[in-house]
N, C-alpha and C. Protein backbone atom coordinates (compact mmCIF):
# COMPACT_ATOMS: atom_id res chain seq x y z
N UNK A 1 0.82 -1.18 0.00
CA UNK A 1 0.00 0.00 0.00
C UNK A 1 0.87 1.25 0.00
N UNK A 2 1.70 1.23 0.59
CA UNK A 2 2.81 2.27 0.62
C UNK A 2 3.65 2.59 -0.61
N UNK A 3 3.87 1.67 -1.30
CA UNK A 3 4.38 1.95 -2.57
C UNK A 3 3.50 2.42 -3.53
N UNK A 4 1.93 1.88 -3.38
CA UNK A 4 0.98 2.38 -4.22
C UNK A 4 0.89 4.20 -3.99
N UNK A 5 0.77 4.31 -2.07
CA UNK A 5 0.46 5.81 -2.01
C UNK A 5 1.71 6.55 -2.72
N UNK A 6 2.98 5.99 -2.61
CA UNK A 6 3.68 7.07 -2.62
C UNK A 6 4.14 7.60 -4.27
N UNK A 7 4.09 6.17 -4.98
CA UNK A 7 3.90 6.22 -6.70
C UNK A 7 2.46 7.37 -6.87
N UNK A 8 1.58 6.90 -6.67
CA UNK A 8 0.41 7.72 -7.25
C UNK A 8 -0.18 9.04 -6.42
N UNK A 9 -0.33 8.87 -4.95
CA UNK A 9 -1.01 10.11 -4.12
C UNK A 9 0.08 11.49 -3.68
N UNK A 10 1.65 10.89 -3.75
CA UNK A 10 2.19 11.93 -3.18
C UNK A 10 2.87 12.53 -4.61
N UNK A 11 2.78 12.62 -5.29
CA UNK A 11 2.87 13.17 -6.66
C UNK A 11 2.23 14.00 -6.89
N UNK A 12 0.75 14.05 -6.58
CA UNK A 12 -0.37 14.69 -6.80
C UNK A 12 -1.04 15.79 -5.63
N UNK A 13 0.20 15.34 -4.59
CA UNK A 13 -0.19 16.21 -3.44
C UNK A 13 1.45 16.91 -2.80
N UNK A 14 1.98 17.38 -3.83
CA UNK A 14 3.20 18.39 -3.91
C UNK A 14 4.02 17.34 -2.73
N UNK A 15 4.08 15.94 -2.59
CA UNK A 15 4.79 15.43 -1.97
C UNK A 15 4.49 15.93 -0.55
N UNK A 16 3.09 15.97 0.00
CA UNK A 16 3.14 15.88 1.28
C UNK A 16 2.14 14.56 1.75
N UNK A 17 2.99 14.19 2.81
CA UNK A 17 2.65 12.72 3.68
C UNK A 17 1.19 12.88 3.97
N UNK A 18 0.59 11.59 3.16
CA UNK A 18 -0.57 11.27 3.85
C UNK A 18 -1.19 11.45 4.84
N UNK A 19 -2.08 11.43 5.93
CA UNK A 19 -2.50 11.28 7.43
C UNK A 19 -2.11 9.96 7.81
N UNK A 20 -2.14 9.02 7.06
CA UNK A 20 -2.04 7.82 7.82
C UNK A 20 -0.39 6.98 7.64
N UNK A 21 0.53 8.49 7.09
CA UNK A 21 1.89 8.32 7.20
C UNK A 21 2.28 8.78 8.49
N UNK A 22 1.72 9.50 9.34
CA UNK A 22 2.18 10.41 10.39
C UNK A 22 2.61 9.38 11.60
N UNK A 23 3.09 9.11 11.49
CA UNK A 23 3.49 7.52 12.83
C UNK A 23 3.47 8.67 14.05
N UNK A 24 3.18 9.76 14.48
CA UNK A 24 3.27 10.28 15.79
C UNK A 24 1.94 11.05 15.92
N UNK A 25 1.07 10.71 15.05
CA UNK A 25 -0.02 11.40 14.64
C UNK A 25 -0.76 12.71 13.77
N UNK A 26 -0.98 13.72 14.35
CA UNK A 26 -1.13 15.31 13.22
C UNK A 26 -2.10 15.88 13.71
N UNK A 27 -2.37 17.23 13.46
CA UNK A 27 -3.71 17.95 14.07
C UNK A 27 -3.69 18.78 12.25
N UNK A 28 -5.02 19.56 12.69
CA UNK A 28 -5.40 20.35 11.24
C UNK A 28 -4.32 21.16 10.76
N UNK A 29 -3.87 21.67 11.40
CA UNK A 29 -2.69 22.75 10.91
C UNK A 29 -1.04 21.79 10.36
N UNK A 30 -1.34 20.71 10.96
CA UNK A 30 -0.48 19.98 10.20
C UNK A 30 -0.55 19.34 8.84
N UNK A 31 -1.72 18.69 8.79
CA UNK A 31 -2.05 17.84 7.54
C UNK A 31 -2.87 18.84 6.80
N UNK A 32 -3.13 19.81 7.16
CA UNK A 32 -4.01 21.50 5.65
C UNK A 32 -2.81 20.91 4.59
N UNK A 33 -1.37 21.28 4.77
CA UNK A 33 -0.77 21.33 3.22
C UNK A 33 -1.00 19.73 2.69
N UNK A 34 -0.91 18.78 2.92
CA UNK A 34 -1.57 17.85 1.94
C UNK A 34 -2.93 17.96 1.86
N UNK A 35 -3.83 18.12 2.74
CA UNK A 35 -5.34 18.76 2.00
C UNK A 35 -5.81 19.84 1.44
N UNK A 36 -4.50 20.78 1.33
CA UNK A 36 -5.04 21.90 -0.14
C UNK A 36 -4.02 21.61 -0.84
N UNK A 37 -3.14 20.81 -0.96
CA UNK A 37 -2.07 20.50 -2.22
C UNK A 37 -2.54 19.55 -3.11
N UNK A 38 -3.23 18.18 -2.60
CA UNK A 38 -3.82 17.20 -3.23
C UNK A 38 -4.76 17.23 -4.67
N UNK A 39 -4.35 17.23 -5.70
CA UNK A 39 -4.78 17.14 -6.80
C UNK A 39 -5.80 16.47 -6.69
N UNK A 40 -6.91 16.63 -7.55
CA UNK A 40 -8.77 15.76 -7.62
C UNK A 40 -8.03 14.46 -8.33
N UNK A 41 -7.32 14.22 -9.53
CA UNK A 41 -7.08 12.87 -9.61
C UNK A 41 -6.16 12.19 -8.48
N UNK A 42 -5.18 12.65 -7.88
CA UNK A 42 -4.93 12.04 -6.50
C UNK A 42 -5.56 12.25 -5.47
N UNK A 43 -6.80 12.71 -5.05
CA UNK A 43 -7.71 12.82 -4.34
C UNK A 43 -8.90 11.63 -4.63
N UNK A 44 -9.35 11.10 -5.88
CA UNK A 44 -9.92 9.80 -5.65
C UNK A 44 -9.06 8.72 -5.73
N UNK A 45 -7.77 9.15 -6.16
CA UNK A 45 -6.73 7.60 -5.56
C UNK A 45 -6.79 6.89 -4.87
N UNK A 46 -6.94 8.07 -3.37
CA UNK A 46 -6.62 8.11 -2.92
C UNK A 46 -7.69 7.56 -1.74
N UNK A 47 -8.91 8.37 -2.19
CA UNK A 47 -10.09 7.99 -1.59
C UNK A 47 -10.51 6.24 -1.94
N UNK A 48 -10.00 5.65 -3.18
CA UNK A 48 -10.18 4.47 -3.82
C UNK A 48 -8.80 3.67 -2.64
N UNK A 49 -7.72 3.67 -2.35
CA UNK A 49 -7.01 2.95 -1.56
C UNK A 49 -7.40 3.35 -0.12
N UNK A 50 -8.12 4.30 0.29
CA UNK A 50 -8.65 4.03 2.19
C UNK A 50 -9.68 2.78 1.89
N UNK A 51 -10.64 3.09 1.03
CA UNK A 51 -11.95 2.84 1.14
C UNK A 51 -12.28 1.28 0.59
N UNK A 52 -11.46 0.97 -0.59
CA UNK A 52 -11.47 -0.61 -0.93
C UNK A 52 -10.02 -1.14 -0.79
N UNK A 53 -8.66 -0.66 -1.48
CA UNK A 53 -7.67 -1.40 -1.66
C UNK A 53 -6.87 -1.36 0.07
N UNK A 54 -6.90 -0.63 0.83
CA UNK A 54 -6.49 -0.98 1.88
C UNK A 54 -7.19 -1.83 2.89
N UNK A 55 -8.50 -1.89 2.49
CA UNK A 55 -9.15 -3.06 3.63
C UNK A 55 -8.84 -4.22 3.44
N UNK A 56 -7.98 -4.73 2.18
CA UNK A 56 -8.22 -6.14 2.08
C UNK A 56 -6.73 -6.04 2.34
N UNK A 57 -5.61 -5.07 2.13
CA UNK A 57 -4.23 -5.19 2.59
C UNK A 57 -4.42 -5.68 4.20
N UNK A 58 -5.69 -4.85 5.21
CA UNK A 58 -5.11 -4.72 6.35
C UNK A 58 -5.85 -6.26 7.11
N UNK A 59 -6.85 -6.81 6.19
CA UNK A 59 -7.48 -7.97 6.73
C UNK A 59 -6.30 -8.69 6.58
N UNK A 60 -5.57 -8.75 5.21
CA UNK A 60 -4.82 -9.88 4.81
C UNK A 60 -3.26 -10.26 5.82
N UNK A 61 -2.96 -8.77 6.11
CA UNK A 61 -2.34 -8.68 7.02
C UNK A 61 -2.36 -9.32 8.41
N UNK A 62 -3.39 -9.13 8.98
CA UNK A 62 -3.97 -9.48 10.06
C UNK A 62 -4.30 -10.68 10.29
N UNK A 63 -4.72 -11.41 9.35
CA UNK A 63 -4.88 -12.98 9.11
C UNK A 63 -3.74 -13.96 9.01
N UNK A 64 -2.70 -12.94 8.25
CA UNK A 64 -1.39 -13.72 8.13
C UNK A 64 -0.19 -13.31 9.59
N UNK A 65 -0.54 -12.84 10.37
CA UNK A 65 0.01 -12.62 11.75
C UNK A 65 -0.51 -13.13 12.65
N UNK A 66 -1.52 -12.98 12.46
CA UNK A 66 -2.47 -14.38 13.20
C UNK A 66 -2.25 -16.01 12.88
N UNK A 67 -2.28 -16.31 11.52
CA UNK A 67 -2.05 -17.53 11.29
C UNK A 67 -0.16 -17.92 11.43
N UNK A 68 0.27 -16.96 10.69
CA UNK A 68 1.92 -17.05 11.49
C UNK A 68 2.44 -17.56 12.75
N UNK A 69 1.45 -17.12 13.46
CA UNK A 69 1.66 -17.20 15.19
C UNK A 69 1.08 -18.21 15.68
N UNK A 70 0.31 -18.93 14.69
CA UNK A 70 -0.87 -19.88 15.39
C UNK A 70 0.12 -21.36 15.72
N UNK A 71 1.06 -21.34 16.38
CA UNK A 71 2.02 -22.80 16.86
C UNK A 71 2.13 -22.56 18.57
N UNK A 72 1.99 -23.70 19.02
CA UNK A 72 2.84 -23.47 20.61
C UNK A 72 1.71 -23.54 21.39
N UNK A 73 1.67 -22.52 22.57
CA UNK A 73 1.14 -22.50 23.61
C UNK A 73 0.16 -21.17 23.19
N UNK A 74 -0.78 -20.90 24.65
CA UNK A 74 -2.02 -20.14 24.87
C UNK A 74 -1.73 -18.67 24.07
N UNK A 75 0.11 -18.10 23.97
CA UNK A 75 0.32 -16.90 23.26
C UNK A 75 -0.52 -16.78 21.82
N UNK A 76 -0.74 -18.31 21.05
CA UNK A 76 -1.46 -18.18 19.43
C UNK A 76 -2.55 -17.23 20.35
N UNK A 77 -3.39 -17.60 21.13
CA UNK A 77 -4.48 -16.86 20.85
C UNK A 77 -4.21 -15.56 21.17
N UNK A 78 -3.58 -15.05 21.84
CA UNK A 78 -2.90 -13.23 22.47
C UNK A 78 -2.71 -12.89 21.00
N UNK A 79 -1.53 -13.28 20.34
CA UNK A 79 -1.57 -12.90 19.09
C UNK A 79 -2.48 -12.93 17.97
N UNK A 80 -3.62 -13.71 17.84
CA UNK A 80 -5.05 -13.72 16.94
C UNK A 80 -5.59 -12.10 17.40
N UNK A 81 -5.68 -12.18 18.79
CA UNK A 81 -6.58 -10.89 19.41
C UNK A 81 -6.02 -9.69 19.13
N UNK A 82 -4.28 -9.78 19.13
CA UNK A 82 -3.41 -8.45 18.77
C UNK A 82 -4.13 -8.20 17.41
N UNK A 83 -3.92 -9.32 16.53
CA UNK A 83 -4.12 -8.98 14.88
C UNK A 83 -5.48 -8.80 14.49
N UNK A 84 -6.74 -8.93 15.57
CA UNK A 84 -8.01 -8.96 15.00
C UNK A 84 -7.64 -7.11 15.85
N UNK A 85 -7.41 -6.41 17.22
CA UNK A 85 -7.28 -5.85 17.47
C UNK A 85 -6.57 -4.57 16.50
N UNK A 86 -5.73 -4.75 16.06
CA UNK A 86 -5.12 -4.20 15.31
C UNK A 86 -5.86 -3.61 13.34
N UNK A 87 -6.30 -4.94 13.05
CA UNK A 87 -7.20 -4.83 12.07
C UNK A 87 -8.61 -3.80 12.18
N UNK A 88 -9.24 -3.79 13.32
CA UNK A 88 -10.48 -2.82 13.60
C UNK A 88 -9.87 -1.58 13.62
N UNK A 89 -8.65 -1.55 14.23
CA UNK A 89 -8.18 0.21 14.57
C UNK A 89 -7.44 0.46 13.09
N UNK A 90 -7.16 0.05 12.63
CA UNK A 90 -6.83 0.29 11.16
C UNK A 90 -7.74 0.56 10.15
N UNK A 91 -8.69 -0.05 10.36
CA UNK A 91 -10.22 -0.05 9.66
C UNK A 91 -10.67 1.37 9.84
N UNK A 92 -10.91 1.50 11.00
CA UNK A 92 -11.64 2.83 11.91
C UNK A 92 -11.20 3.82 11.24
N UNK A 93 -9.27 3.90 11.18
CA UNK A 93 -8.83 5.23 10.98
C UNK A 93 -9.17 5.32 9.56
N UNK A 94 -9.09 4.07 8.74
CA UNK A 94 -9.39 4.62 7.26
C UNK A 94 -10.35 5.20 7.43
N UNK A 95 -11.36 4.92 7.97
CA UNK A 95 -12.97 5.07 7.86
C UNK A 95 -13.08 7.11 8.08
N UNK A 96 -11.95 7.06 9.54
CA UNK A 96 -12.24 8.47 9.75
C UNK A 96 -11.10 9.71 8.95
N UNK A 97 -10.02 8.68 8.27
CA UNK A 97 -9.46 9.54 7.39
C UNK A 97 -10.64 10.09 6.05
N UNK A 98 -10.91 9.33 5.40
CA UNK A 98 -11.96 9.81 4.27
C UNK A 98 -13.05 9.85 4.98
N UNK A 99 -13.17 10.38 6.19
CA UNK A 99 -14.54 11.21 6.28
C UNK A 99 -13.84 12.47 6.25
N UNK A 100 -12.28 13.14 7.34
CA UNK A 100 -12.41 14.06 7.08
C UNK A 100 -11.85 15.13 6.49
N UNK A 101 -11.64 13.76 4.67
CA UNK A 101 -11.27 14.01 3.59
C UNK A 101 -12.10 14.39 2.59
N UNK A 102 -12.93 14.11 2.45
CA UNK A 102 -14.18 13.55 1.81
C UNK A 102 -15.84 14.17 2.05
N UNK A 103 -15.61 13.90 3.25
CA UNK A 103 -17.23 14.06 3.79
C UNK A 103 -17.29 15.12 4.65
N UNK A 104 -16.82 15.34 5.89
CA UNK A 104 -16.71 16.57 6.61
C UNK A 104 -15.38 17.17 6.22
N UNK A 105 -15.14 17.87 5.38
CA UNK A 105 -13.82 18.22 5.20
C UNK A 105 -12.98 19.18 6.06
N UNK A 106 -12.09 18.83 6.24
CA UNK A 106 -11.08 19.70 7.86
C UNK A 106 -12.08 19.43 8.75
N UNK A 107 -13.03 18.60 9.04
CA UNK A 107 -13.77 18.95 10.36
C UNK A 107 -12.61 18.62 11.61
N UNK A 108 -12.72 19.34 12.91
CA UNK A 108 -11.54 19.32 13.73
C UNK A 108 -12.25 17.97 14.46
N UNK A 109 -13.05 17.39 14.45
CA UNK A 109 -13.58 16.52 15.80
C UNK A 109 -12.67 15.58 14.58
N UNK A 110 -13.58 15.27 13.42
CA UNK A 110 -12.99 14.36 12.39
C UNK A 110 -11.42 13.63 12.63
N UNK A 111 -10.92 14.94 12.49
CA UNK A 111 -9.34 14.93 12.61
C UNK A 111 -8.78 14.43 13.61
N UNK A 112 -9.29 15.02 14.61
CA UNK A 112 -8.85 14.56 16.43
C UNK A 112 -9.04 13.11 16.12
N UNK A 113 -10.05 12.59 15.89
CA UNK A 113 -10.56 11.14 16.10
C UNK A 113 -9.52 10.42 15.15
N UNK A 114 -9.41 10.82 13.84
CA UNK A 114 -8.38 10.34 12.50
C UNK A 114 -6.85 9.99 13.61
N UNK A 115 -6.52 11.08 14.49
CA UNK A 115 -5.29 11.40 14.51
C UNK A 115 -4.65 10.51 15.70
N UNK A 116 -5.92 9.80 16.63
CA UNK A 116 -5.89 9.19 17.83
C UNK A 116 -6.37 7.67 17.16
N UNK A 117 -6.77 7.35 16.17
CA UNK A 117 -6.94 6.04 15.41
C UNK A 117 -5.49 5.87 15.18
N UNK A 118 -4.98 6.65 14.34
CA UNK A 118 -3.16 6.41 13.62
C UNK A 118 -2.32 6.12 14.54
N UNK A 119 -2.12 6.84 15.58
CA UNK A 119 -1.42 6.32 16.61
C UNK A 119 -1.39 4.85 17.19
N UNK A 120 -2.79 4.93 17.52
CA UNK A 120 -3.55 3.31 18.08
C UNK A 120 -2.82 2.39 16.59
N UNK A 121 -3.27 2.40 15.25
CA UNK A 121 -2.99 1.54 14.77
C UNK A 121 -1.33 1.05 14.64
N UNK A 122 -0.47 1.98 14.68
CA UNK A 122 0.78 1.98 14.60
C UNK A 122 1.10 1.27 16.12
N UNK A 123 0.61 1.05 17.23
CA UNK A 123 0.56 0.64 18.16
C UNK A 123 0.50 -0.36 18.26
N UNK A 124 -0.75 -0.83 18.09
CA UNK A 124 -1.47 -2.26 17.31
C UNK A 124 -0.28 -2.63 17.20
N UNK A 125 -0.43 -2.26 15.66
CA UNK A 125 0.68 -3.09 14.76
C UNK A 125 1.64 -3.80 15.17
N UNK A 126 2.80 -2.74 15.82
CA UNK A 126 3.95 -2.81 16.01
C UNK A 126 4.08 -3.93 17.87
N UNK A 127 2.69 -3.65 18.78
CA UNK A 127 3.03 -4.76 19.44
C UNK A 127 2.64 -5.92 19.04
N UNK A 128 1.61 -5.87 18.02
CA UNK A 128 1.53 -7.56 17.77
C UNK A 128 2.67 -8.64 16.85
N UNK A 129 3.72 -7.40 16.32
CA UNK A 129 4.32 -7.57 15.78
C UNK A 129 5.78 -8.29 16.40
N UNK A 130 5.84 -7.66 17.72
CA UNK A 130 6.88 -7.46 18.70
C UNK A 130 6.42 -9.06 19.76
N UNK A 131 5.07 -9.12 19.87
CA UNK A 131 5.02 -10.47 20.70
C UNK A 131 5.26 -11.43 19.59
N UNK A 132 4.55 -11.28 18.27
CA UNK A 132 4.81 -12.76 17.20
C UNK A 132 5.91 -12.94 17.12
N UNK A 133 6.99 -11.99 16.86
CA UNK A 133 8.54 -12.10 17.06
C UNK A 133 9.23 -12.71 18.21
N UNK A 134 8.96 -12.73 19.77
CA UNK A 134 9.24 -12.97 20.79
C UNK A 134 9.02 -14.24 20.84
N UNK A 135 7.77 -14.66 20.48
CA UNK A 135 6.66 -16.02 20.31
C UNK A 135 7.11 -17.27 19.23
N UNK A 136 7.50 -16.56 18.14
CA UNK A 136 8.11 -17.35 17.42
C UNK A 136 9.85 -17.79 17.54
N UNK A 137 10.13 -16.86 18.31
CA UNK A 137 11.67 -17.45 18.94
C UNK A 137 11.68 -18.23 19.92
N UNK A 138 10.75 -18.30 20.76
CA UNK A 138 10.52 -19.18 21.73
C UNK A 138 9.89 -20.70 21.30
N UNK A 139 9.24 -20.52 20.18
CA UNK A 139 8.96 -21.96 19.66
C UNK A 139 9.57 -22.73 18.66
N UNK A 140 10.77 -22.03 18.72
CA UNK A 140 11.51 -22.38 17.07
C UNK A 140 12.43 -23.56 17.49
């Protein structure tokens, strides 16, 4: 997905980072220059990878960290819950990035909520990532 955004959406948006590049999060005054730089054909790219091509990256993801992990002891299931955990908060933020891209545009609640999803998912991620790693050295 990252190679898709950065070939097609940041081209079209004078090369500024997505919302859901911000690994420390963003408020409105941060992410305005990619939402008035963003070109209308990289603006439904863009809206086309939150809304269909990243849900099936982040299920597929999530299924394969889950099933990765699924050997050993009671940790398979900690790690299923990280990756189903992780998958909803990833979901969410797409959901509230193109709303307040899209639908409420700059709305500040929008954003707040967008900006406290990204965090969470990068969170997610990175501990379920950090126990499957731990988990799978221990059963190897």
């Amino acid at each position: 997905m990252g190679a898709m955004t950065y070939l097609t959406v940041l081209p079209g948006a004078d090369w500024h980072w997505p919302p859901d590049f911000h690994l420390t999060g963003y408020d409105a005054q941060s992410i305005a220059p990619f939402a008035n730089a963003i070109s209308e054909q990289a603006r439904t790219t863009y809206g086309v990878i939150l809304s269909r091509i990243d849900r099936v990256f982040i299920v597929m993801l999530a299924l394969w960290m889950a099933l990765f992990g699924w050997r050993g002891n009671w940790v398979r299931y900690f790690i299923a819950g990280l990756a189903a955990i992780y998958a909803v908060i990833d979901l969410s933020e797409n959901v509230a990035i193109y709303r307040f891209l899209f639908v409420d545009v700059m709305d500040p609640a929008a954003i707040e909520t967008a900006h406290h999803l990204t965090m969470a998912k990068f969170a997610s991620l990175y501990l379920c990532v950090l126990v499957l790693v731990v988990h799978l050295r221990r059963t190897a």
